[in-house]
Protein backbone atom coordinates (compact mmCIF):
# COMPACT_ATOMS: atom_id res chain seq x y z
CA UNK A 1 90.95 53.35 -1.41
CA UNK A 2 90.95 49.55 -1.46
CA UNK A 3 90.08 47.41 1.48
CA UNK A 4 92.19 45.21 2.73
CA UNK A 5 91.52 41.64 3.72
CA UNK A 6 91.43 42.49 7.58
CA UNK A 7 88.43 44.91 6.86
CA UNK A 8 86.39 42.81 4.19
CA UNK A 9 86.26 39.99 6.68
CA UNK A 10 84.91 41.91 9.42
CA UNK A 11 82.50 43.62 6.96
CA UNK A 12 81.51 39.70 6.77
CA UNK A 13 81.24 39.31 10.51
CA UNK A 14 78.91 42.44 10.25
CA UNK A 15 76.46 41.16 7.68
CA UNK A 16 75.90 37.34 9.63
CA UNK A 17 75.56 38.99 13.04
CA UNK A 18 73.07 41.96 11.05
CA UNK A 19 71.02 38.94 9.55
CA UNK A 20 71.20 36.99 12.79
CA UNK A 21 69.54 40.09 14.51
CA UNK A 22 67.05 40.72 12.35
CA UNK A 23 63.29 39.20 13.26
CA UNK A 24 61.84 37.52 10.20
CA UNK A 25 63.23 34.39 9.29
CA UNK A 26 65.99 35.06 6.43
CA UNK A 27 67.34 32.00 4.20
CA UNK A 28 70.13 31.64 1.96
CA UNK A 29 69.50 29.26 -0.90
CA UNK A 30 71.56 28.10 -3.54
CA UNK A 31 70.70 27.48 -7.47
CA UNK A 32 69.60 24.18 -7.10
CA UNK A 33 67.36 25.22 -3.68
CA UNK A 34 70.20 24.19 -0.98
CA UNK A 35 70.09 26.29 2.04
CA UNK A 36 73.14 27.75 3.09
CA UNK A 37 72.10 29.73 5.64
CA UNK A 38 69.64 30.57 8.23
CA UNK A 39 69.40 33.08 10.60
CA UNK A 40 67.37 32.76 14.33
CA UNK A 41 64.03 33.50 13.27
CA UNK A 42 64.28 30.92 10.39
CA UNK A 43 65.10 28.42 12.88
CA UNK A 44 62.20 29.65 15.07
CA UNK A 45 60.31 29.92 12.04
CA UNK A 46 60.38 26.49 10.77
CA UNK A 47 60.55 24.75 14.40
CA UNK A 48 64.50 23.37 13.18
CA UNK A 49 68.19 24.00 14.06
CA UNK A 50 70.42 25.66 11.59
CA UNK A 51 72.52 22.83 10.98
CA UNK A 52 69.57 20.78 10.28
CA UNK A 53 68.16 23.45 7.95
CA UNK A 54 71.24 23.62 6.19
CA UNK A 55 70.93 19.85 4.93
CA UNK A 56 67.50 20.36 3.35
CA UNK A 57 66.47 21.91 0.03
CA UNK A 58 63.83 25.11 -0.11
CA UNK A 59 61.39 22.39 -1.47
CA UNK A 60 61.12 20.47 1.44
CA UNK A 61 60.19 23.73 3.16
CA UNK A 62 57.45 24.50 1.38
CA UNK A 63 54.00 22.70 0.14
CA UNK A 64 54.49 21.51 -3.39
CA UNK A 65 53.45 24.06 -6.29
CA UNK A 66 54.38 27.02 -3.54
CA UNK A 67 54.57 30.36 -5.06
CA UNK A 68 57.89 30.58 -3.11
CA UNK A 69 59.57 28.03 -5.52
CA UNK A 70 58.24 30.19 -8.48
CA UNK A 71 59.76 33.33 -7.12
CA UNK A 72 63.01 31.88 -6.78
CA UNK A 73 63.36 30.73 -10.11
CA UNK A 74 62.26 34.44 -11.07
CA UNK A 75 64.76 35.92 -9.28
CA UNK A 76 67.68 33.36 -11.12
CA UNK A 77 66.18 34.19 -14.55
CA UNK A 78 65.39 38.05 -14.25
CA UNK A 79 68.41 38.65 -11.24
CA UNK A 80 65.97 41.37 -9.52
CA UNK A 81 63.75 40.97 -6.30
CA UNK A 82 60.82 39.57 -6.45
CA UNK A 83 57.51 39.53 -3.71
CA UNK A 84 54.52 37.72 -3.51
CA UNK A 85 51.93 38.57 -0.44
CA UNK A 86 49.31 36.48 1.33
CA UNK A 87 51.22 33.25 0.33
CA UNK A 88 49.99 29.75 2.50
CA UNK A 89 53.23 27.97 3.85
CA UNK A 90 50.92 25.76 6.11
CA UNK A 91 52.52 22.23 6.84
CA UNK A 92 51.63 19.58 9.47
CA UNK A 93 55.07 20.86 11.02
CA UNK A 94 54.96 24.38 11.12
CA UNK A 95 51.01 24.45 11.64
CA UNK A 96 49.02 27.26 9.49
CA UNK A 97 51.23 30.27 8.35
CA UNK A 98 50.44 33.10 5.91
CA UNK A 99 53.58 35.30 4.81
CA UNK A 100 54.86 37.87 2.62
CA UNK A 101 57.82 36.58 1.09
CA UNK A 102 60.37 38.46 -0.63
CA UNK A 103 63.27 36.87 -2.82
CA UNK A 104 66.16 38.78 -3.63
CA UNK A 105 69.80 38.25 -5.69
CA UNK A 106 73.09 38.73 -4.18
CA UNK A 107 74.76 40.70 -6.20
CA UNK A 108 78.18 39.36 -4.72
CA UNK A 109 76.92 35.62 -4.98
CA UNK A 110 75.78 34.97 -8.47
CA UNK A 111 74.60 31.64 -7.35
CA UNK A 112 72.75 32.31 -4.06
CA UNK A 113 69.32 34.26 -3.30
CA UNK A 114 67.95 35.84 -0.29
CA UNK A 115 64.35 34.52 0.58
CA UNK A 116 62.58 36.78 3.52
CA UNK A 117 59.44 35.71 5.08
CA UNK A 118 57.03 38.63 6.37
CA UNK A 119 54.63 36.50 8.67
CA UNK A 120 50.88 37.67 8.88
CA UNK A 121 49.52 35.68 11.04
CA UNK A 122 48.38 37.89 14.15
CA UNK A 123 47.69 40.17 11.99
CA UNK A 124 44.99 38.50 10.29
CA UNK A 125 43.98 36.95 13.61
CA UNK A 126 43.19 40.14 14.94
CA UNK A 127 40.87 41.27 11.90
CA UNK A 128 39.19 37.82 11.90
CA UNK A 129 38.45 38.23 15.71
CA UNK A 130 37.05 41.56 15.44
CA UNK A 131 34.69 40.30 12.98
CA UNK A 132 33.58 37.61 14.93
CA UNK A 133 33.30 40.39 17.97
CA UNK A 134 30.95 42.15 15.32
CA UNK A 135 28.85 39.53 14.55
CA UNK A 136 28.68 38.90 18.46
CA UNK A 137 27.38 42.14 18.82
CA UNK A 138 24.89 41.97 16.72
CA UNK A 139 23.26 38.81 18.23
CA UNK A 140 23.20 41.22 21.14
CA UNK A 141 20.46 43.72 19.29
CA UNK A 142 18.74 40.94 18.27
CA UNK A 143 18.21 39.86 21.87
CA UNK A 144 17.27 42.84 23.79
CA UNK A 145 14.71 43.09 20.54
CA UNK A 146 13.34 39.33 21.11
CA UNK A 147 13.35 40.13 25.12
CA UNK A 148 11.69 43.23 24.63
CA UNK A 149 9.19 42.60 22.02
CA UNK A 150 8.79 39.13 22.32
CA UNK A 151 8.38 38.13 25.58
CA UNK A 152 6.00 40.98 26.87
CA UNK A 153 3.00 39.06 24.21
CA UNK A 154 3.63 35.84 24.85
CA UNK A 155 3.08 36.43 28.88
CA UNK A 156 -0.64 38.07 27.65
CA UNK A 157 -1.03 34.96 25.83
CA UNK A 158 -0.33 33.06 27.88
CA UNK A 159 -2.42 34.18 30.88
CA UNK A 160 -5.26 34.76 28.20
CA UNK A 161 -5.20 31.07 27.76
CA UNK A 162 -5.25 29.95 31.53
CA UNK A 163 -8.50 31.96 32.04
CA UNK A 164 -10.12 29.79 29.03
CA UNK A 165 -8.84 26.74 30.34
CA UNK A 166 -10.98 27.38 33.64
CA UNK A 167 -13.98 27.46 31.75
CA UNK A 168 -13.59 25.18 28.71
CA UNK A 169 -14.22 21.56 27.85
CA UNK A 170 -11.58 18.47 28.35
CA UNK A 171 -11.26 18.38 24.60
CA UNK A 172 -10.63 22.48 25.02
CA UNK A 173 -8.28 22.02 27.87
CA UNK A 174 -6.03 20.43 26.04
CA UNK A 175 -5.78 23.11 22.99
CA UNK A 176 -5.40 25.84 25.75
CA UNK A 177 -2.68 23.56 27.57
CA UNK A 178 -0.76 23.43 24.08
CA UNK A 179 -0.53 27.26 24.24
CA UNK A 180 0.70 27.35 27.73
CA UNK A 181 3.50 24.97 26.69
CA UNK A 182 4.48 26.54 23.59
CA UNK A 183 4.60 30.14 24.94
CA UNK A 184 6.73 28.35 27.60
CA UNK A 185 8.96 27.33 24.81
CA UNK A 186 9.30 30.59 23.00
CA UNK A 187 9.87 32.37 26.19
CA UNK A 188 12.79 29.61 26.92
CA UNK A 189 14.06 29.99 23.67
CA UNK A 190 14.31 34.10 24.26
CA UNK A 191 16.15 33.45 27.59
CA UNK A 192 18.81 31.36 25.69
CA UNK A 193 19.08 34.52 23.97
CA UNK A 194 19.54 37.14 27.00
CA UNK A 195 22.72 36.06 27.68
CA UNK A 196 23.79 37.89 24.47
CA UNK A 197 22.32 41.20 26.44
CA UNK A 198 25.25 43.92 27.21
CA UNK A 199 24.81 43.49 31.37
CA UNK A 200 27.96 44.76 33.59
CA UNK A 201 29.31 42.92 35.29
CA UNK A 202 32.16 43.25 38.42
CA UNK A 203 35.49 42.04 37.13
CA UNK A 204 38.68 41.61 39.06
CA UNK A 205 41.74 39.72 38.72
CA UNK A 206 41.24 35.72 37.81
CA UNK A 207 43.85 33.10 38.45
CA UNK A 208 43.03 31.62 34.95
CA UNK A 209 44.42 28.22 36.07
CA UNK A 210 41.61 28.03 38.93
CA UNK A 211 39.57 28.64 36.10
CA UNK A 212 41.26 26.22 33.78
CA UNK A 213 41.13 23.41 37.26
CA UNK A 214 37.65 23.60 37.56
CA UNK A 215 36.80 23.58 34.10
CA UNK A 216 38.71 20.32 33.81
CA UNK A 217 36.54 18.93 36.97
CA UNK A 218 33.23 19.29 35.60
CA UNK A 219 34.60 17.92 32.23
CA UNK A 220 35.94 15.41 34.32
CA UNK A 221 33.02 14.46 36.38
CA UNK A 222 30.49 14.09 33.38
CA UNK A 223 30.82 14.94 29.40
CA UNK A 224 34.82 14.62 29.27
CA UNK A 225 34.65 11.34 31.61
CA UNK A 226 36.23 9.36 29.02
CA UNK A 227 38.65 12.11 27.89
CA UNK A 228 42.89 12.39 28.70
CA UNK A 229 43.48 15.91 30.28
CA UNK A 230 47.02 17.41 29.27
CA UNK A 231 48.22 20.47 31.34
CA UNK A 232 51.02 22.75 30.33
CA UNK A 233 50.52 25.49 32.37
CA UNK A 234 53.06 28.37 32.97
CA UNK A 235 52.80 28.90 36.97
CA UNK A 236 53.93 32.72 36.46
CA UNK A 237 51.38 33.49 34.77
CA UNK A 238 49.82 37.11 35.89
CA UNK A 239 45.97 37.32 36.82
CA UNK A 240 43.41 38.36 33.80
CA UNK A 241 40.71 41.11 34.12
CA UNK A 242 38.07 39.58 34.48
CA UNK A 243 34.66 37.68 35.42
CA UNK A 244 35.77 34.24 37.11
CA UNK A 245 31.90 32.75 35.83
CA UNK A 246 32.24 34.30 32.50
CA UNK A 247 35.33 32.58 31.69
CA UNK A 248 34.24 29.65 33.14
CA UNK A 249 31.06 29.72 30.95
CA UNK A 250 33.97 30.19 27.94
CA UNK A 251 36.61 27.74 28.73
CA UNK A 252 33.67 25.39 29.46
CA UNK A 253 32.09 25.76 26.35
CA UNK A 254 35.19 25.13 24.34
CA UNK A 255 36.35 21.82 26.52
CA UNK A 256 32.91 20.87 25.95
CA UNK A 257 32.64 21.24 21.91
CA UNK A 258 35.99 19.45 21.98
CA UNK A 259 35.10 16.41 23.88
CA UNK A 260 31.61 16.43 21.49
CA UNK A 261 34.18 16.27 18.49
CA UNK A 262 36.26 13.58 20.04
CA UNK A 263 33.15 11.28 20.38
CA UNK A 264 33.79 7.88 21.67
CA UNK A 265 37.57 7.97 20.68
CA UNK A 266 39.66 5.90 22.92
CA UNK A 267 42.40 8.22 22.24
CA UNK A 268 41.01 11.37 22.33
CA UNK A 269 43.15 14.32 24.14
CA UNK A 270 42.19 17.59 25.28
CA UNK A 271 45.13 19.86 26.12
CA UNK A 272 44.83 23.31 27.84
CA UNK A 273 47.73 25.36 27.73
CA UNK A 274 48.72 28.75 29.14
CA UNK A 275 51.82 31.20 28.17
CA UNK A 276 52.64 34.44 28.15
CA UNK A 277 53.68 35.46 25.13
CA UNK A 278 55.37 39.07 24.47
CA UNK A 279 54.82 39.94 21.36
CA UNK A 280 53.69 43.40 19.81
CA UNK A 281 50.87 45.91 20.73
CA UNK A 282 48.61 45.75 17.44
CA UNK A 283 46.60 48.53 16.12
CA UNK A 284 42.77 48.34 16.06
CA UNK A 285 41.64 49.97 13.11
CA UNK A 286 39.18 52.95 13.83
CA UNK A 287 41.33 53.46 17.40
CA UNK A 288 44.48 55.03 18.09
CA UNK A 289 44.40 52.18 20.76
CA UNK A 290 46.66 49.05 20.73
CA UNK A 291 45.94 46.11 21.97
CA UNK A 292 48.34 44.57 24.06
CA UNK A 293 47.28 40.49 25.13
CA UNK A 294 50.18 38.26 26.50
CA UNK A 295 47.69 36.24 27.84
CA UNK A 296 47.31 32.77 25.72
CA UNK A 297 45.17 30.40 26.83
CA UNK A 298 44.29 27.69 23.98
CA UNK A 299 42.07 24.50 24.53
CA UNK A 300 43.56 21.69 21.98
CA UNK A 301 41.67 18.42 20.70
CA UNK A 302 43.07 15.46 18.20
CA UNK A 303 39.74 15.55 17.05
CA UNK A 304 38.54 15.08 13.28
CA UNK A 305 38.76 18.49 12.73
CA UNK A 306 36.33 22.12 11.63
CA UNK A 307 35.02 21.20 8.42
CA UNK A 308 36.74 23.19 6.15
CA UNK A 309 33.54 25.38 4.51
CA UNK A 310 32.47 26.94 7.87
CA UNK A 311 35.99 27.93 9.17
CA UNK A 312 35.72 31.21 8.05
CA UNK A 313 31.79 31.40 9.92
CA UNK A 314 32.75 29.39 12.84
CA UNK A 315 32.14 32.47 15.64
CA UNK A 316 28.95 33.76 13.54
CA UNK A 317 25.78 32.85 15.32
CA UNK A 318 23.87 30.15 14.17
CA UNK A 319 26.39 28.13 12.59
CA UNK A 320 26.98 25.20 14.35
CA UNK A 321 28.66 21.53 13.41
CA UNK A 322 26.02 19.85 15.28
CA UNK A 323 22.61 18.54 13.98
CA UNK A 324 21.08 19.54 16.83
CA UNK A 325 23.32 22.63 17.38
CA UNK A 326 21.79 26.20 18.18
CA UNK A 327 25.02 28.01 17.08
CA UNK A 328 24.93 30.42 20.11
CA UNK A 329 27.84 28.88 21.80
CA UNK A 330 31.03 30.07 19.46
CA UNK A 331 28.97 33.51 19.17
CA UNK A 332 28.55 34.09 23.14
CA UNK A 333 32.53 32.67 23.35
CA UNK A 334 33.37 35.71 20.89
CA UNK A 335 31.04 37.97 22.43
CA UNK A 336 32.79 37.35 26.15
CA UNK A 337 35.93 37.35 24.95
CA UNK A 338 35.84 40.75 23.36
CA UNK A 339 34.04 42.12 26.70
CA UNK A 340 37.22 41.20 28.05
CA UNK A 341 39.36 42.62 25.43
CA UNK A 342 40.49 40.05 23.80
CA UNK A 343 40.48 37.99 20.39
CA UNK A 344 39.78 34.27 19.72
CA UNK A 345 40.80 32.35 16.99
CA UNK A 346 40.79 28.88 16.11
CA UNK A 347 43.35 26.79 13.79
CA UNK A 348 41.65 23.19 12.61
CA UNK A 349 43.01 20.54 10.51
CA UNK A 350 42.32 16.97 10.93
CA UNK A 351 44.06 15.84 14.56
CA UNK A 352 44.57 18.56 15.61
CA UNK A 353 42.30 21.55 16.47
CA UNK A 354 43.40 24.37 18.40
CA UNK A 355 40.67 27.61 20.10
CA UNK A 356 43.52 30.37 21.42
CA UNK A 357 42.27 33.09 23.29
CA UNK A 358 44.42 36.13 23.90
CA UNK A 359 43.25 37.95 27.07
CA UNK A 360 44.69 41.48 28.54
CA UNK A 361 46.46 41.62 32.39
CA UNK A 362 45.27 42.31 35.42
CA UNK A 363 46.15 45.93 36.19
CA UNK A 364 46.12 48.44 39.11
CA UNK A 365 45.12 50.87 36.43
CA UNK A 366 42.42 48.90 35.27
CA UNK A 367 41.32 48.45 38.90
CA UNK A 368 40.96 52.31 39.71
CA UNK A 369 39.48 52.94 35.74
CA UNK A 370 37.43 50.17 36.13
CA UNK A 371 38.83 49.39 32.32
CA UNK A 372 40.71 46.91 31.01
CA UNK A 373 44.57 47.49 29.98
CA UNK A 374 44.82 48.09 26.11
């Protein structure tokens, strides 16, 4: 039985308000790389109207030599679908995105292909944050070894030293005086490290933009003096479960490390932003738990940038960008963050470098658990 017009245009109404519906950004290109078409998520996707879309050409989408633009010309060539995964559409525009991208023919439009970005963003947020939480973690061993081991000798040493110094020489003094003060040292050096200890601490729900305030304050009042604050703050945000000082300690850490990179820059910015943002629970590999963190809080710089070789190490302790650096400070971030049960990520290209942390709600559950909502 033949369709008639009537049905073959509504079948036609069906398939734009399908593609319109469906969540990952969907374009409909042309032979010579036109775009015909994009649906809601494209638009989202790309940070552009439809109509505006429409005008440009694939290649002004993507970064020049994209695997995209070989995939389409596969697809006109061999007229089957093509996918390539893990593929880098990172502009100034869109910021840093890695997708899965799909191209397929239409069979009913010789001269038009279907190009369907997966994005993997969060996902490979999440497994880069729960390395960092790992290497976190293992600072913590290390500590309560140094505490332990460490610290116990050095206090024999150094009260073996002050009884010598009582009945020594001037000349003697000062050798036993040089012990005192290096076993002083060591033992500050360990109690940098105690912080990394697994203590409990009381948590309750935190206004995060009391936390954010007073943050900005002390930046204010000393390091970030010279600094322009930007808030964008959503007001209904819901409390996090948490430690007011440890968040603090993280929030203060980051504004800190970004008015460092902004130097003596007459223009340097530090934004801190807040939003809740929806999304989907993600699975933890190893757990049949999902995490589920609406909770964005990000801490923004126009600074020079992470160099790019110690990205991938930035949360690891004892990397650092400093010369004088310890490293601890990203580490005990990640650590805190993932007592909290959240992730942290940061984005960094020159001008612009962004630390997001995703937190977890305040709950009633959590309250009478004494756990955080996952």
């Amino acid at each position: 039985m033949m369709a008639t017009t009537d049905s073959y245009e509504s079948n036609a109404i069906d398939a734009a308000q399908v593609l319109g519906a469906i969540p990952n950004p969907i374009l409909v290109v042309g032979r010579q790389g036109d775009i015909s078409y994009a649906n809601p998520a494209a638009e989202q996707f790309f940070d552009s109207g439809a109509a505006v879309l429409c005008r440009q050409n694939l290649r002004d989408l993507v970064p020049f030599g994209s695997p995209v633009l070989q995939l389409f010309a596969q697809v006109f060539r061999e007229r089957y679908s093509v996918a390539e995964y893990d593929v880098d559409l990172g502009s100034p525009r869109i910021g840093e995105r890695l997708v899965d991208v799909q191209v397929s023919p239409v069979p009913e439009a010789q001269d038009h292909v279907i190009v369907r970005f997966d994005e993997r963003t969060m996902a490979a947020k999440i497994d880069r944050a729960l390395t960092h939480r790992g290497a976190a973690r293992s600072v913590t061993g290390m500590a309560a070894v140094l505490a332990h081991e460490v610290k116990n000798p050095l206090s024999g040493i150094r009260g073996a030293a002050q009884l010598l110094e009582a009945n020594c020489s001037q000349a003697d003094r000062e050798l036993t005086r040089l012990i005192c003060d290096e076993t002083d040292r060591i033992c500050a050096l360990v109690d940098s490290m105690e912080v990394f200890t697994d203590k409990r601490i009381d948590r309750g729900p935190v206004n995060i933009h009391q936390v954010l305030e007073h943050v900005r304050k002390v930046a204010q009042a000393g390091f970030g003096k010279n600094v322009r604050f930007i808030e964008r703050y959503d007001p209904s945000l819901p409390p996090v479960n948490g430690s007011r000082d440890q968040l603090v300690q993280v929030f203060l850490n980051l504004v800190k490390n970004a008015a460092e990179a902004l130097g003596d820059d007459p223009n340097g910015e530090i934004t801190l932003t807040t939003a809740y943002r929806h999304g989907v629970r993600l699975a933890v590999r190893g757990s049949r738990d999902k995490l589920h963190l609406p909770l964005e809080v990000t801490v923004q710089d126009n600074g020079p940038g992470v160099p790019e070789d110690i990205r991938p190490y930035l949360f690891d302790p004892f990397v650092s960008t400093k010369v004088s650096g310890s490293g601890l400070g990203l580490a005990l971030v990640a650590k805190i963050i993932g007592d909290h049960g959240g992730v942290i990520e940061c984005d960094s290209r020159p001008r612009r470098t962004v630390f997001s942390a995703r937190l977890p709600v305040h709950s009633l559950a959590a309250d009478e658990a004494g756990e955080f909502e996952e």
